[in-house]
C-alpha atoms as a PDB file:
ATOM      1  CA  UNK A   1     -17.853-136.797  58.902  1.00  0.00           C
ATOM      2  CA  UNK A   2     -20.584-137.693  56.411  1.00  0.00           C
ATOM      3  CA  UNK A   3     -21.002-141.360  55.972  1.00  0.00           C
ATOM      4  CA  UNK A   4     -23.615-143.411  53.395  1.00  0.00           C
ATOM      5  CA  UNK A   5     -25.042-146.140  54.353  1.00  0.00           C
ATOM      6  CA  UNK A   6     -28.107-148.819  53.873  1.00  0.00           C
ATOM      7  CA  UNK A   7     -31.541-147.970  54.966  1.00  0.00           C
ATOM      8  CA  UNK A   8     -32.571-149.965  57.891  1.00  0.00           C
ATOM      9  CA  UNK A   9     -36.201-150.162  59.076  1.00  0.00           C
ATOM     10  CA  UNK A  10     -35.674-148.505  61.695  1.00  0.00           C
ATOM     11  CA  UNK A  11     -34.915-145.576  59.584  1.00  0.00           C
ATOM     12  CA  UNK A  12     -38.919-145.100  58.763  1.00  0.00           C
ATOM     13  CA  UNK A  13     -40.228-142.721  61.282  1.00  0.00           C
ATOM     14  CA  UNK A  14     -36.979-140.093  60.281  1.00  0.00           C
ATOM     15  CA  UNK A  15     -37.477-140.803  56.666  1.00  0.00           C
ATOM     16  CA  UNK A  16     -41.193-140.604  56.506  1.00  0.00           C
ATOM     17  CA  UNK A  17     -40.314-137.095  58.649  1.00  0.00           C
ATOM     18  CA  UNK A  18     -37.985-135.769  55.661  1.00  0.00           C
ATOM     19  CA  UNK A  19     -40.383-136.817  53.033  1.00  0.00           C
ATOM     20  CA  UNK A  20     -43.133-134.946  54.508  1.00  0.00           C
ATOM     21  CA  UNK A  21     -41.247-131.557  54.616  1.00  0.00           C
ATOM     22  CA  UNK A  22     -39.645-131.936  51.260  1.00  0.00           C
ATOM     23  CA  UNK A  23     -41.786-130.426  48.997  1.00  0.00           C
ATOM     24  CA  UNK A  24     -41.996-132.121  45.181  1.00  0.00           C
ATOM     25  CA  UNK A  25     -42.194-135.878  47.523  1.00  0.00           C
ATOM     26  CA  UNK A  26     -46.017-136.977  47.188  1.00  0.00           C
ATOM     27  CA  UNK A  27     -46.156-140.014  50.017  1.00  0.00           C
ATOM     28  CA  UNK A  28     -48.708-142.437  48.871  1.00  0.00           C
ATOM     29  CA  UNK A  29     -49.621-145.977  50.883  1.00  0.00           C
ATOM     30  CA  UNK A  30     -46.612-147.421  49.570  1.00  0.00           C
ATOM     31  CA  UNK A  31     -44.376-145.467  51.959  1.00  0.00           C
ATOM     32  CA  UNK A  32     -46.163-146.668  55.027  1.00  0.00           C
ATOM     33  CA  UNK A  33     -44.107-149.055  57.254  1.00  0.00           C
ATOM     34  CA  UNK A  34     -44.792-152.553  55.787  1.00  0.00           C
ATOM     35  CA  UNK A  35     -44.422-151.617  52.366  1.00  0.00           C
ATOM     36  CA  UNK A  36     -41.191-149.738  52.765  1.00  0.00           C
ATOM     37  CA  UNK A  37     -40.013-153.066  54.866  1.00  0.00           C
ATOM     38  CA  UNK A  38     -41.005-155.247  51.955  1.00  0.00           C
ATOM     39  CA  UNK A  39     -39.086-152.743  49.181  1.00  0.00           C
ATOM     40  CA  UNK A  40     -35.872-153.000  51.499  1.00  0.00           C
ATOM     41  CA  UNK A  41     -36.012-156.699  51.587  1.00  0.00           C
ATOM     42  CA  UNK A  42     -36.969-157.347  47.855  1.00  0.00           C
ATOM     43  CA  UNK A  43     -33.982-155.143  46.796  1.00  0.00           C
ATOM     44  CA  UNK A  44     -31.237-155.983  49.856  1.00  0.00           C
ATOM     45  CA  UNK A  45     -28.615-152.658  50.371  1.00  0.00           C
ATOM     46  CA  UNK A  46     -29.626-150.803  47.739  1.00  0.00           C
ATOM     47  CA  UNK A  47     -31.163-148.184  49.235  1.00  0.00           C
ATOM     48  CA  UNK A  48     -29.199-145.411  50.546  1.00  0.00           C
ATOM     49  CA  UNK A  49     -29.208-143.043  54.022  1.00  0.00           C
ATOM     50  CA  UNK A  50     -26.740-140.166  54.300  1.00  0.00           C
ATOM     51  CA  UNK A  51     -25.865-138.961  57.761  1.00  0.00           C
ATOM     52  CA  UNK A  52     -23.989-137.315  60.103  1.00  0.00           C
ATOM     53  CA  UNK A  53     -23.134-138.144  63.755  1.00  0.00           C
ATOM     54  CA  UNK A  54     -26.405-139.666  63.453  1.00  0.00           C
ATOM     55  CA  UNK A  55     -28.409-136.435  61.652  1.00  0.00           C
ATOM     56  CA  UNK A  56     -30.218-137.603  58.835  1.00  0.00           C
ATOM     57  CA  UNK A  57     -29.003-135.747  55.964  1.00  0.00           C
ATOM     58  CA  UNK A  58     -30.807-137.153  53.035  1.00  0.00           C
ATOM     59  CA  UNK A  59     -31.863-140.180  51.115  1.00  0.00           C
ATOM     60  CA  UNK A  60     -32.569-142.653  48.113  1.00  0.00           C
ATOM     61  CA  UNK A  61     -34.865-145.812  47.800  1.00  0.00           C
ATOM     62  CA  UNK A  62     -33.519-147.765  45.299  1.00  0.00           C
ATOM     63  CA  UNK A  63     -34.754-151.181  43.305  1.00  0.00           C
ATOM     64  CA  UNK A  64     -34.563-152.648  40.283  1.00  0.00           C
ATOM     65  CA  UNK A  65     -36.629-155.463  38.395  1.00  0.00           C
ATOM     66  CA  UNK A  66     -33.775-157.404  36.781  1.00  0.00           C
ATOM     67  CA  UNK A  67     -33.361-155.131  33.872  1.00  0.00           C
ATOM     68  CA  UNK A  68     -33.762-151.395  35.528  1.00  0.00           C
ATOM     69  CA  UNK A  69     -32.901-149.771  38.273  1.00  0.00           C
ATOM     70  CA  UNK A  70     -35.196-147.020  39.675  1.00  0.00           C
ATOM     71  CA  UNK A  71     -34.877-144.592  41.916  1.00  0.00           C
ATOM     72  CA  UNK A  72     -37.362-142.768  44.449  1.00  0.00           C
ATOM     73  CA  UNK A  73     -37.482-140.221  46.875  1.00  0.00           C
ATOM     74  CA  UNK A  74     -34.220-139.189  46.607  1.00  0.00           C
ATOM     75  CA  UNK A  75     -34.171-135.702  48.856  1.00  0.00           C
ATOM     76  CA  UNK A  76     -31.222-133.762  50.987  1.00  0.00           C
ATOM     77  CA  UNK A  77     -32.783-132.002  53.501  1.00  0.00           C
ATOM     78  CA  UNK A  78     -33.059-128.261  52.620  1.00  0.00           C
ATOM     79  CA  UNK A  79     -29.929-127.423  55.018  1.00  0.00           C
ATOM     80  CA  UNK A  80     -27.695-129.546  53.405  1.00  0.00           C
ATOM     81  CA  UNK A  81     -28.392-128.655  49.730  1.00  0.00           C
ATOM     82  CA  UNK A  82     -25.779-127.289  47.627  1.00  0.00           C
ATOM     83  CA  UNK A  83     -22.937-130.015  49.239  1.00  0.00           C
ATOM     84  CA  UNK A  84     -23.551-132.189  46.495  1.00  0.00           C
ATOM     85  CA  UNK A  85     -25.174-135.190  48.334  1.00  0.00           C
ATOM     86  CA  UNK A  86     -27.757-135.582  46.329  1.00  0.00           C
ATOM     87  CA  UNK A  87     -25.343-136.534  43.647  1.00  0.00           C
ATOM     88  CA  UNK A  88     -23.335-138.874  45.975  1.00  0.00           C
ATOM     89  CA  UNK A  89     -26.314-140.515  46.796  1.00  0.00           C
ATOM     90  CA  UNK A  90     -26.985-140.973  42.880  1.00  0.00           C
ATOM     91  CA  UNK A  91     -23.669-141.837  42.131  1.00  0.00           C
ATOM     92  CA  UNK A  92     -23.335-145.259  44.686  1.00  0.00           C
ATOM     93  CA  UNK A  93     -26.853-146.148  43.627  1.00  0.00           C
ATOM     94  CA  UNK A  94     -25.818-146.345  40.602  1.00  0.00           C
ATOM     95  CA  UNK A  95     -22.746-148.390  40.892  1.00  0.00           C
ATOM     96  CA  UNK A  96     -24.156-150.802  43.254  1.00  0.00           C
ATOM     97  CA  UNK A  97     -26.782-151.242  40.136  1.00  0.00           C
ATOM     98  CA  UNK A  98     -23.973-151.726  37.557  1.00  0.00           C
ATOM     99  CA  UNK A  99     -22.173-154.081  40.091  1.00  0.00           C
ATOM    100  CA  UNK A 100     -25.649-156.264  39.725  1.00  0.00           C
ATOM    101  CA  UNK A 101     -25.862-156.058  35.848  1.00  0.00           C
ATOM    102  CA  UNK A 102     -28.153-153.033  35.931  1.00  0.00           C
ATOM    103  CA  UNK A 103     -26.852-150.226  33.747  1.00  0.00           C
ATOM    104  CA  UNK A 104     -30.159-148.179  33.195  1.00  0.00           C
ATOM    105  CA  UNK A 105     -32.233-146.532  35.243  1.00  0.00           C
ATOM    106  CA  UNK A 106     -35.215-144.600  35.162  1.00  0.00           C
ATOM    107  CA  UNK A 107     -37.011-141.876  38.205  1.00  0.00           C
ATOM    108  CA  UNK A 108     -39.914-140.262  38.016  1.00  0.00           C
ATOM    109  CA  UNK A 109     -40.189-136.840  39.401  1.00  0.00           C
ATOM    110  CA  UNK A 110     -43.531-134.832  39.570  1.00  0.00           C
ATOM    111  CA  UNK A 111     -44.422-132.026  37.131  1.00  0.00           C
ATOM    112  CA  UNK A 112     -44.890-129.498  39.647  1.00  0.00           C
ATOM    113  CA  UNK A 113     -41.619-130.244  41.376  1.00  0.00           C
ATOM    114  CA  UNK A 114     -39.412-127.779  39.978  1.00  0.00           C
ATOM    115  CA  UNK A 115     -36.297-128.428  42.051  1.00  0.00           C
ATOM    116  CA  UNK A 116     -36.205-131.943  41.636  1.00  0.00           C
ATOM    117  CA  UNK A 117     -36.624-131.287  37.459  1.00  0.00           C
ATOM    118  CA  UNK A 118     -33.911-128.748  37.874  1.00  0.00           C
ATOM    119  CA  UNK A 119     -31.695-131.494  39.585  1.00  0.00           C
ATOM    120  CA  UNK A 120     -32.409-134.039  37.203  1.00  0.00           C
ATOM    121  CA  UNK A 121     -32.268-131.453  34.116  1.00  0.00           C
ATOM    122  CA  UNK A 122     -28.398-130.871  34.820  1.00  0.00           C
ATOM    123  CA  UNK A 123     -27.217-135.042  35.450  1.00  0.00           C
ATOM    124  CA  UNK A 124     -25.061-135.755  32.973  1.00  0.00           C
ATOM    125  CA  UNK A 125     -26.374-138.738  30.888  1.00  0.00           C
ATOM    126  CA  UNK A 126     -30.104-138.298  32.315  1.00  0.00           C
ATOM    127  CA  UNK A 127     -32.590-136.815  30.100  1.00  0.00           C
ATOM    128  CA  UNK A 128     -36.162-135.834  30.199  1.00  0.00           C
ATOM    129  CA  UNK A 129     -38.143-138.824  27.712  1.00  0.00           C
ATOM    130  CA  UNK A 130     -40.941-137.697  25.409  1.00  0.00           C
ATOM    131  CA  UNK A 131     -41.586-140.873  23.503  1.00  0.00           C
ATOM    132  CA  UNK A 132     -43.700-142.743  26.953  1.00  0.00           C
ATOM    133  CA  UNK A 133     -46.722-142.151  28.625  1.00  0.00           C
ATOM    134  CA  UNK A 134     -46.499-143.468  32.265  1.00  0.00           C
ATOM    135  CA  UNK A 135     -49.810-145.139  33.448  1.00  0.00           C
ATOM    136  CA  UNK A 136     -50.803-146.220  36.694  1.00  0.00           C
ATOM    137  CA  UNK A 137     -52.789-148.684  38.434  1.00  0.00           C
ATOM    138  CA  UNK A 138     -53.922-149.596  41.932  1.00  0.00           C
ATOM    139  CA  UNK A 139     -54.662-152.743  41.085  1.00  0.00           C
ATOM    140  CA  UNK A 140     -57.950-152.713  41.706  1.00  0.00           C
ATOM    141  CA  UNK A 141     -59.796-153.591  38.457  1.00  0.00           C
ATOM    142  CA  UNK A 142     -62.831-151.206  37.834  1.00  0.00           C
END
């Protein structure tokens, strides 16, 4: 039986082991231990772990700021595509947004990463945006 459930901390080490073999994931410093502790407790149950008798099947790190929700790293392991997880995972982050006020949501998927665009190119009520520029910053002024 497939069950969803929270991420845990404990969850890391088999996370960070997905990640790392999914390719279109880039793992930066803010998926290291502490950081992903510190996402999990800022934004309580959001995130999302699919399994079976205990076999990680895939995942979804989920926040939101008060007004957004956004989504990252969510992956199925490359057995498991085509079962639709991916979009099961989607789905219940989504509604646990709505159920906290939060009825848009953004994710931001690499260029290069053509199955991820391909997912996200065939959501219903998702859509590519061409009116923003993302910029990023480490914080570190220069």
């Amino acid at each position: 039986m497939i069950a969803i459930r929270p991420i845990r901390p404990e969850d890391h080490s088999a996370l960070l082991a997905l990640w790392r073999r999914t390719a279109g994931i880039q793992l930066r410093p803010e998926d290291d231990y502490d950081p992903f502790c510190a996402y999990l407790q800022r934004n309580p149950g959001l995130s999302l772990l699919c399994e079976r008798a205990d076999e990680l099947l895939g995942a979804v790190l989920v926040g939101h700021d008060g007004r957004r929700g956004y989504l990252h790293h969510l992956v199925v392991d490359q057995p498991f595509h085509g079962q639709g997880l991916a979009r099961r995972l989607l789905h219940q982050a989504l509604a646990q947004l709505a159920e906290l006020g939060i009825h848009k949501s953004h994710v931001f998927v690499l260029g290069n990463a053509e199955e991820a665009l391909g997912f996200w190119r065939a959501q219903a009520g998702w859509s590519a945006r061409h009116d923003i520029q993302v910029f990023s910053s480490t914080g570190s002024p220069e």
